[in-house]
PDB file of N, CA and C in Angstrom:
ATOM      1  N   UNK A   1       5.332 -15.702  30.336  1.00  0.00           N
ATOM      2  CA  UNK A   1       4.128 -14.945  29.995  1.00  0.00           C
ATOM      3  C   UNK A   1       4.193 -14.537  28.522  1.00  0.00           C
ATOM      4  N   UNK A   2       2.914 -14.755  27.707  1.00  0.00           N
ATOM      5  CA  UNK A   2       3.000 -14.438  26.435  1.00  0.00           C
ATOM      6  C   UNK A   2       2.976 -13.132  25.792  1.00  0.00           C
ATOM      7  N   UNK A   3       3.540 -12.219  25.389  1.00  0.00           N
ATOM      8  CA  UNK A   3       3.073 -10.888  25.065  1.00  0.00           C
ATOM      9  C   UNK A   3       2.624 -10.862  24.261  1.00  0.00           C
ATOM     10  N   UNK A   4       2.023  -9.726  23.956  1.00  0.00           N
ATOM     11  CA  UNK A   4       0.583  -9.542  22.717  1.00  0.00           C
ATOM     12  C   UNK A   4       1.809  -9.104  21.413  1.00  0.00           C
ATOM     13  N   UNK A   5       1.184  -9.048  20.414  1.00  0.00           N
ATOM     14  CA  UNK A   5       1.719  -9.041  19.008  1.00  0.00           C
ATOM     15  C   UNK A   5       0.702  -8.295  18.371  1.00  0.00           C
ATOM     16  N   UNK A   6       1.307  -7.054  17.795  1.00  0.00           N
ATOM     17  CA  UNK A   6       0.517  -6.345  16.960  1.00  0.00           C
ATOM     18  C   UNK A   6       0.682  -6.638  15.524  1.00  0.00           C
ATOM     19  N   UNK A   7      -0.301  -6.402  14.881  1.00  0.00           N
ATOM     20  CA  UNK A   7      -0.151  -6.530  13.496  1.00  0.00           C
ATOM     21  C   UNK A   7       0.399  -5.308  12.379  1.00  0.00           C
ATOM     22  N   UNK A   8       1.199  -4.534  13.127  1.00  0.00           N
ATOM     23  CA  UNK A   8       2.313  -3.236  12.778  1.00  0.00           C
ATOM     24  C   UNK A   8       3.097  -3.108  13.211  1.00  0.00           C
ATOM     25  N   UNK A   9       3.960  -2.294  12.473  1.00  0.00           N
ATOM     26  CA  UNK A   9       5.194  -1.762  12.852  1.00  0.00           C
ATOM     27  C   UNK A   9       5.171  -0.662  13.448  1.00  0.00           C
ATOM     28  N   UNK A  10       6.226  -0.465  14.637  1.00  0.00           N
ATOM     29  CA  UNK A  10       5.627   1.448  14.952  1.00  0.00           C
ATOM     30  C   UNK A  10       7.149   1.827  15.401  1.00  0.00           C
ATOM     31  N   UNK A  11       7.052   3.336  15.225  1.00  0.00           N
ATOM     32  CA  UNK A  11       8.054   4.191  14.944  1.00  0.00           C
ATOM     33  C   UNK A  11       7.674   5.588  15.327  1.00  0.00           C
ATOM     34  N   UNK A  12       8.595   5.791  16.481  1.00  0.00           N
ATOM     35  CA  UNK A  12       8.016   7.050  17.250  1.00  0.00           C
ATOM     36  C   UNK A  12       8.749   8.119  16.904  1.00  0.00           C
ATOM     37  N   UNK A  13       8.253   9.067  16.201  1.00  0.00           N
ATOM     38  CA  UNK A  13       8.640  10.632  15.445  1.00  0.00           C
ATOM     39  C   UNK A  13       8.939  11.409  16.552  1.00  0.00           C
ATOM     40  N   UNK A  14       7.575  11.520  17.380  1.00  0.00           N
ATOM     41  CA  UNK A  14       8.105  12.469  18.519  1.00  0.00           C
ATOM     42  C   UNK A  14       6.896  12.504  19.730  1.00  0.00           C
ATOM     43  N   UNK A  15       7.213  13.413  20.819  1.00  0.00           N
ATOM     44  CA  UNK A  15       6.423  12.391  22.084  1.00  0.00           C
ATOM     45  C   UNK A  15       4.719  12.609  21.448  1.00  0.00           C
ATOM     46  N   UNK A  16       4.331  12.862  20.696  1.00  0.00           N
ATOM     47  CA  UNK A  16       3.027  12.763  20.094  1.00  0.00           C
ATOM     48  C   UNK A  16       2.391  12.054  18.756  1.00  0.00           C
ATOM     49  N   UNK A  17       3.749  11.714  17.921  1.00  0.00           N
ATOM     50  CA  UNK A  17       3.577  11.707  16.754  1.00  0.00           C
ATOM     51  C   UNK A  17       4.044  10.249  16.969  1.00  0.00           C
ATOM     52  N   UNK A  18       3.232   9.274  16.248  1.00  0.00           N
ATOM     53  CA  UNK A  18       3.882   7.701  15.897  1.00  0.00           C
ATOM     54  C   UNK A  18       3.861   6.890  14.679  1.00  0.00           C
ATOM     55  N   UNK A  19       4.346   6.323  13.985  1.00  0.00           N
ATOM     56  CA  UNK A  19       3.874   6.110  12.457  1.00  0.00           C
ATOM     57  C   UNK A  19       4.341   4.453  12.523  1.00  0.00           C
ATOM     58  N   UNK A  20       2.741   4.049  12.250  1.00  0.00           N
ATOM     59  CA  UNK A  20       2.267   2.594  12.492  1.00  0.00           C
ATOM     60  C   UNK A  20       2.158   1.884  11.113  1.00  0.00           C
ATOM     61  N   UNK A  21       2.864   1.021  10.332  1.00  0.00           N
ATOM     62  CA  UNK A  21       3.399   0.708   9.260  1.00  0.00           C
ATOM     63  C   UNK A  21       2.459  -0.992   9.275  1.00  0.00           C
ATOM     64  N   UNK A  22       1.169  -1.169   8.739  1.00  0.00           N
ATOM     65  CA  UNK A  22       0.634  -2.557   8.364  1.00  0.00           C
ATOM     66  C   UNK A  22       0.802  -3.138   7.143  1.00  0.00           C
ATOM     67  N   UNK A  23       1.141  -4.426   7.246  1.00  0.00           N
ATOM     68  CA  UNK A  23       1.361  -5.198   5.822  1.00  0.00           C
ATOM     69  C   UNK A  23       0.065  -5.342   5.719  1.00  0.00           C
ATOM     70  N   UNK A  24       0.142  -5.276   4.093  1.00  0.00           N
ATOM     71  CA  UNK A  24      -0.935  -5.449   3.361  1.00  0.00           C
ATOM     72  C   UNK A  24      -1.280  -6.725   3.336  1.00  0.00           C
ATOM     73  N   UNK A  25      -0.614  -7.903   3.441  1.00  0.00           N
ATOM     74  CA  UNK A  25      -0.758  -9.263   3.268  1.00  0.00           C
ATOM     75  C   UNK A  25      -1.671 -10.106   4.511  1.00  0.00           C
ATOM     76  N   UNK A  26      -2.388  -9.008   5.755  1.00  0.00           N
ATOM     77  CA  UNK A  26      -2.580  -8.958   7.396  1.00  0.00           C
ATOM     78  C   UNK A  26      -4.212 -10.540   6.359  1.00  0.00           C
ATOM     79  N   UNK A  27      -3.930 -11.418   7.312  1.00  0.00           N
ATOM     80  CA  UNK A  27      -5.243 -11.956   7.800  1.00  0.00           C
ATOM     81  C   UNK A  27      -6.181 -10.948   8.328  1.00  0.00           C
ATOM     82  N   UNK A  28      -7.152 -10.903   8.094  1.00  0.00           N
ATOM     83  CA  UNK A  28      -8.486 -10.367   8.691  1.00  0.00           C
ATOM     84  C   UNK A  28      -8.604 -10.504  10.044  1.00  0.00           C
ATOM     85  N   UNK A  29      -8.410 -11.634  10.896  1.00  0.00           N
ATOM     86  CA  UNK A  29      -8.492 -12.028  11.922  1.00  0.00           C
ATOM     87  C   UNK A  29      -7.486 -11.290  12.644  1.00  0.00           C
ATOM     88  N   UNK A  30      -6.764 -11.042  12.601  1.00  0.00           N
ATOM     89  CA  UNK A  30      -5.408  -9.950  13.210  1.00  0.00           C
ATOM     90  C   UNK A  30      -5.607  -8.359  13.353  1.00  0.00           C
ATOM     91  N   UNK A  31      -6.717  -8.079  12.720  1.00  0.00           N
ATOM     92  CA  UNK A  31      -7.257  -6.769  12.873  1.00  0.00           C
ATOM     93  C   UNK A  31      -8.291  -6.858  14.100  1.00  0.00           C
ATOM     94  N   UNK A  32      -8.328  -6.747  15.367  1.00  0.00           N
ATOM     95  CA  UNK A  32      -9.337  -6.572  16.201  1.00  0.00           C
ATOM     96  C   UNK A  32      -9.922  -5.783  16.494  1.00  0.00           C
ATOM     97  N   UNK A  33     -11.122  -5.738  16.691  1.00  0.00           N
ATOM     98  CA  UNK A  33     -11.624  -4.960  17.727  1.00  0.00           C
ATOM     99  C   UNK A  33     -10.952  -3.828  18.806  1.00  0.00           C
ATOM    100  N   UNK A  34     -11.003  -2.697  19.032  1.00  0.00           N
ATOM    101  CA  UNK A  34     -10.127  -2.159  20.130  1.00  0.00           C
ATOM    102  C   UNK A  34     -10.479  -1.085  20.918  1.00  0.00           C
ATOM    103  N   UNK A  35     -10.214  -0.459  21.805  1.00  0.00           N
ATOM    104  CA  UNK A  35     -10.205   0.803  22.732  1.00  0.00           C
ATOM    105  C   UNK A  35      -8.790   1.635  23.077  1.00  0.00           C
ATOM    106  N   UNK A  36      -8.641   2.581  22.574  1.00  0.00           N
ATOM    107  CA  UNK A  36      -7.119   3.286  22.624  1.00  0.00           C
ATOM    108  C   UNK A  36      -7.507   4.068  23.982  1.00  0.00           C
ATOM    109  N   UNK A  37      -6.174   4.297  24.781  1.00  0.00           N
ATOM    110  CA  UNK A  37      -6.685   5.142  26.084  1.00  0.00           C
ATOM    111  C   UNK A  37      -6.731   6.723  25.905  1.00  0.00           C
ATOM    112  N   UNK A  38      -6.407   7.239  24.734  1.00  0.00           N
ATOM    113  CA  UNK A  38      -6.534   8.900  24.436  1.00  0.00           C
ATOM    114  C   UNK A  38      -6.719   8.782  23.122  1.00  0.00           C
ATOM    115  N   UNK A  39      -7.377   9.323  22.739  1.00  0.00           N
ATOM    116  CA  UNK A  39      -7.285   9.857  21.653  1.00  0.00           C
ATOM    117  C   UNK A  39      -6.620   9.945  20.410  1.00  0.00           C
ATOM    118  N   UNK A  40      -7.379   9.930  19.482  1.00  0.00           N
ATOM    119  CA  UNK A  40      -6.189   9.816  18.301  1.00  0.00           C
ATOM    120  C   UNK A  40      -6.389  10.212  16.738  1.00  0.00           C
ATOM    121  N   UNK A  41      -5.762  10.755  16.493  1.00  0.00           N
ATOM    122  CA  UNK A  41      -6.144  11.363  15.278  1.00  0.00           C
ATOM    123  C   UNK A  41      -4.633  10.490  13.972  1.00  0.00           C
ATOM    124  N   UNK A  42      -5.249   9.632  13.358  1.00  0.00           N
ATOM    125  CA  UNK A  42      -5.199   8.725  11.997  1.00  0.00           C
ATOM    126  C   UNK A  42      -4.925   9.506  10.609  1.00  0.00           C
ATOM    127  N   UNK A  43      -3.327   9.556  10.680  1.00  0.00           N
ATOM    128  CA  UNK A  43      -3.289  10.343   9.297  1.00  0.00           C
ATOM    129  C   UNK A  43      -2.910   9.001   8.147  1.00  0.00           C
ATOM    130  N   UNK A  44      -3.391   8.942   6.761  1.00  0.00           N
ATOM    131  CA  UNK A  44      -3.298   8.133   5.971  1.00  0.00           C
ATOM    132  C   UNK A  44      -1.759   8.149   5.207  1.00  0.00           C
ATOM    133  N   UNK A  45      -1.150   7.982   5.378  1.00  0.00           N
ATOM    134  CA  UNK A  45       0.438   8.551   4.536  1.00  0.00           C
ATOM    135  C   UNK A  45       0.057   8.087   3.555  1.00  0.00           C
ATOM    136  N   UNK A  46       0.198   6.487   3.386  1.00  0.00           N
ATOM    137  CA  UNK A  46      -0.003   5.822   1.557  1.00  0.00           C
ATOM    138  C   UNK A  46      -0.707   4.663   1.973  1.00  0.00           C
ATOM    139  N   UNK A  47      -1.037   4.691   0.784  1.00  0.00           N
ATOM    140  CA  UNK A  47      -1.751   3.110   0.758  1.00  0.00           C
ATOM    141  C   UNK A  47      -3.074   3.139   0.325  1.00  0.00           C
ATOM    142  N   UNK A  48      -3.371   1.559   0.043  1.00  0.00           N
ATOM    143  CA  UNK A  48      -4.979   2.074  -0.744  1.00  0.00           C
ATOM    144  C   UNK A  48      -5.684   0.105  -0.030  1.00  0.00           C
ATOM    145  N   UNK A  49      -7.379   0.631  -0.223  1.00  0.00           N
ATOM    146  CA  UNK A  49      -8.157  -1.135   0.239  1.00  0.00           C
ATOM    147  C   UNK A  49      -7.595  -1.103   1.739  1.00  0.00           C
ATOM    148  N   UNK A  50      -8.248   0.070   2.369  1.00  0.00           N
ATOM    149  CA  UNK A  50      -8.010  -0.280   3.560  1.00  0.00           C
ATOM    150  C   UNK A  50      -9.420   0.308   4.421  1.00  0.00           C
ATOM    151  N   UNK A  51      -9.820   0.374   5.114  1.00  0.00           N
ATOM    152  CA  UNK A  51     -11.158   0.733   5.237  1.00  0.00           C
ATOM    153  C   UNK A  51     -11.003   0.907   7.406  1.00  0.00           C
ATOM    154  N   UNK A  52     -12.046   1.786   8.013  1.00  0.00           N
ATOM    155  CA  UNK A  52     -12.200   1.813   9.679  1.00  0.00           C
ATOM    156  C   UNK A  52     -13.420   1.577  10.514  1.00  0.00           C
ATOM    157  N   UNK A  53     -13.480   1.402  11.071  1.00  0.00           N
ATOM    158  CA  UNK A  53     -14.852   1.191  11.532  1.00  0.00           C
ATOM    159  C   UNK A  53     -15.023   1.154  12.988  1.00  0.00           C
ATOM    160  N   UNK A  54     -15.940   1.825  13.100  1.00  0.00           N
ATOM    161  CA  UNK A  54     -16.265   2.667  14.748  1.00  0.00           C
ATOM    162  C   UNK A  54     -17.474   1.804  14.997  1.00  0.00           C
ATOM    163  N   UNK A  55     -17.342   1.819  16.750  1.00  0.00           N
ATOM    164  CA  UNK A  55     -18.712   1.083  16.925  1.00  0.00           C
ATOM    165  C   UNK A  55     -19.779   1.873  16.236  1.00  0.00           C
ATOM    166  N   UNK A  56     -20.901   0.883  16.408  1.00  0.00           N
ATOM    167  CA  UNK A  56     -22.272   1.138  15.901  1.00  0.00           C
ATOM    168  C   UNK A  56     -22.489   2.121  14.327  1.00  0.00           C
ATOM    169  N   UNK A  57     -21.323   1.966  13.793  1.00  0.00           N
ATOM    170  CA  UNK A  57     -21.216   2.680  12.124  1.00  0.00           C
ATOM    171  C   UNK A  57     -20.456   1.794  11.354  1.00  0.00           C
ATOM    172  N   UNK A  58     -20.986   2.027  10.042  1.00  0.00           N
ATOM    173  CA  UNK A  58     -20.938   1.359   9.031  1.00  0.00           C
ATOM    174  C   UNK A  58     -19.087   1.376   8.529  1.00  0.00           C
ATOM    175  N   UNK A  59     -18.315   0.500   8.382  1.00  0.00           N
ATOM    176  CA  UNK A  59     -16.880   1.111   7.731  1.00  0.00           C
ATOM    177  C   UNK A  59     -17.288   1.515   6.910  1.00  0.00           C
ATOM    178  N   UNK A  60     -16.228   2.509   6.671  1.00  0.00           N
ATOM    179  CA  UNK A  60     -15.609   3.724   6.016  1.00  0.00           C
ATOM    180  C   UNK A  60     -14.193   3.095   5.104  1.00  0.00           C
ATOM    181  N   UNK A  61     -14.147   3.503   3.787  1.00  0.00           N
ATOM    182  CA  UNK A  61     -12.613   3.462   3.213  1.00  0.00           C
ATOM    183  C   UNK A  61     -12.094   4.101   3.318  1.00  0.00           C
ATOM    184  N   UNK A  62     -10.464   4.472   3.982  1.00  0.00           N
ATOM    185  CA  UNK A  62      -9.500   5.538   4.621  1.00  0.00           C
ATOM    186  C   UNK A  62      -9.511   5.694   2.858  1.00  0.00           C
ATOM    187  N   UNK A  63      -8.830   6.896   3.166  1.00  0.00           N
ATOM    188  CA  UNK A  63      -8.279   7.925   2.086  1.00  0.00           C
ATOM    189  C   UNK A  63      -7.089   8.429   2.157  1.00  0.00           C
ATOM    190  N   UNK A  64      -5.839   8.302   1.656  1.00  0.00           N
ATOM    191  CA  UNK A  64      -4.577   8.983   1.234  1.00  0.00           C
ATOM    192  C   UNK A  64      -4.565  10.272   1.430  1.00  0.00           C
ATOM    193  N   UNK A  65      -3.642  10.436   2.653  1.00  0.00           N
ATOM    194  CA  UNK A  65      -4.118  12.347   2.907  1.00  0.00           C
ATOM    195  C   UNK A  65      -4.932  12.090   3.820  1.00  0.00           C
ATOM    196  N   UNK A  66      -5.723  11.865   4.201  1.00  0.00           N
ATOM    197  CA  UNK A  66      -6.895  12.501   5.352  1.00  0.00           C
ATOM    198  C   UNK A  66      -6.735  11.844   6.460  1.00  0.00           C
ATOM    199  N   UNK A  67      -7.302  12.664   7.131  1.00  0.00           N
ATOM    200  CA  UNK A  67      -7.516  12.520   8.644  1.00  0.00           C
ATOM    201  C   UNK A  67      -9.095  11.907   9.026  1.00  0.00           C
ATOM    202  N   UNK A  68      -8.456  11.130  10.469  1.00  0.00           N
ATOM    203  CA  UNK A  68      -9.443  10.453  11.175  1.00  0.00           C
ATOM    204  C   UNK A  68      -9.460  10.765  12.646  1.00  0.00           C
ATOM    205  N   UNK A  69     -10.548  11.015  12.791  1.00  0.00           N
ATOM    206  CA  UNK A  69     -10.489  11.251  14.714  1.00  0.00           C
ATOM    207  C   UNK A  69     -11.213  10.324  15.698  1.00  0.00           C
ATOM    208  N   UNK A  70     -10.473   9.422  16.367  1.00  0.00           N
ATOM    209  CA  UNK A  70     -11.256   8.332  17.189  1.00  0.00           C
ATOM    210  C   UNK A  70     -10.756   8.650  18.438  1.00  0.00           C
ATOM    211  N   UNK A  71     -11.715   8.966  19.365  1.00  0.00           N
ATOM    212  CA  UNK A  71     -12.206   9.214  20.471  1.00  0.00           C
ATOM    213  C   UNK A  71     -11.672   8.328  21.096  1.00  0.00           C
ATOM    214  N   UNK A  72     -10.872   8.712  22.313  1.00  0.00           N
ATOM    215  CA  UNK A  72     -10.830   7.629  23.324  1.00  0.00           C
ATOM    216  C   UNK A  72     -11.764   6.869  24.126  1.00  0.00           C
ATOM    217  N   UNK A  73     -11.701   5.589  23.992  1.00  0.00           N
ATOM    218  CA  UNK A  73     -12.406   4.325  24.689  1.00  0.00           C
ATOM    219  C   UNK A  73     -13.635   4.071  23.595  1.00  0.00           C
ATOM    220  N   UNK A  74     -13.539   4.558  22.521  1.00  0.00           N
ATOM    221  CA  UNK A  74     -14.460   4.382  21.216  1.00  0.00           C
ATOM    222  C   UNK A  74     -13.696   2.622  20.670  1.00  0.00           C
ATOM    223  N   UNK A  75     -14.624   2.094  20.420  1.00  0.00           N
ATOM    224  CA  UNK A  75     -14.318   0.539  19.842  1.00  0.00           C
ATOM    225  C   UNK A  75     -14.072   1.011  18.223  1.00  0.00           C
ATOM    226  N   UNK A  76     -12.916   0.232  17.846  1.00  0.00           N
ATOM    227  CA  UNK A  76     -12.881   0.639  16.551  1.00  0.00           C
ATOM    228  C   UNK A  76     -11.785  -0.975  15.789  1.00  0.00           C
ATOM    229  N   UNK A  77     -11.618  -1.049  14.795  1.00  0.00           N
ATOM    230  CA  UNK A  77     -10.619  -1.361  14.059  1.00  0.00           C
ATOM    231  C   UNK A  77     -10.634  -0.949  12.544  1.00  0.00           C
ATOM    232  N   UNK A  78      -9.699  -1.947  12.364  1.00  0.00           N
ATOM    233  CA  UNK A  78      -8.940  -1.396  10.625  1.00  0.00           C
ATOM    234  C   UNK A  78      -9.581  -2.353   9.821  1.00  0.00           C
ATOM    235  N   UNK A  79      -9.768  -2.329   9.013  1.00  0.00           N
ATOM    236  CA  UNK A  79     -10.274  -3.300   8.194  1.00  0.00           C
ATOM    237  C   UNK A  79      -9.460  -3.374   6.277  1.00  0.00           C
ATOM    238  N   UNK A  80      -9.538  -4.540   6.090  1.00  0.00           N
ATOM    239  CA  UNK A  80      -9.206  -4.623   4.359  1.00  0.00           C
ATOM    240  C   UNK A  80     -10.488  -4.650   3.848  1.00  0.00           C
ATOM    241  N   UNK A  81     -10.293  -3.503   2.502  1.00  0.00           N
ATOM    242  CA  UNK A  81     -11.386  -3.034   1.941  1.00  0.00           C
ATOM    243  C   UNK A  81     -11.637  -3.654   0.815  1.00  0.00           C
ATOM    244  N   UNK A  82     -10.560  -4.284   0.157  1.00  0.00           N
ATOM    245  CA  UNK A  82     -11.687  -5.097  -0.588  1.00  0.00           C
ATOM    246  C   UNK A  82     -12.384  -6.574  -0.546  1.00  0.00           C
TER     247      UNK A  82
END
């Protein structure tokens, strides 16, 4: 059976906290579409040309520092911004 392959690295801080590490070099196509089962709030550590996008809204470019809040069973992915 094939298992799925994410396009990050992840690293669990603590039973709430997880820090999801994407190469910048990601094909477009490797960013999907998705539904998380709770909730989640998206902190930006570093990085820049990266952009999110929620159903039925326009992406957004993440920001260094800030926070994002996506709703569970909300369709969303990551996108490269430029």
């Amino acid at each position: 059976m094939k298992t799925q392959q994410f396009p990050f690295n992840e690293k669990k801080i603590s039973e709430s906290v997880v820090v999801r590490t994407f190469d910048g070099n990601l094909d477009e196509d490797e960013l999907i579409w998705h539904r998380d089962r709770e909730d989640r709030i998206v902190r930006v550590i570093e990085g820049n040309n990266w952009g999110l996008q929620l159903d039925n809204q326009m992406p957004s470019k993440l920001i260094e520092g800030k926070e994002y809040f996506i709703p569970k069973k909300e369709g969303h992915q990551y996108r490269d911004w430029e």
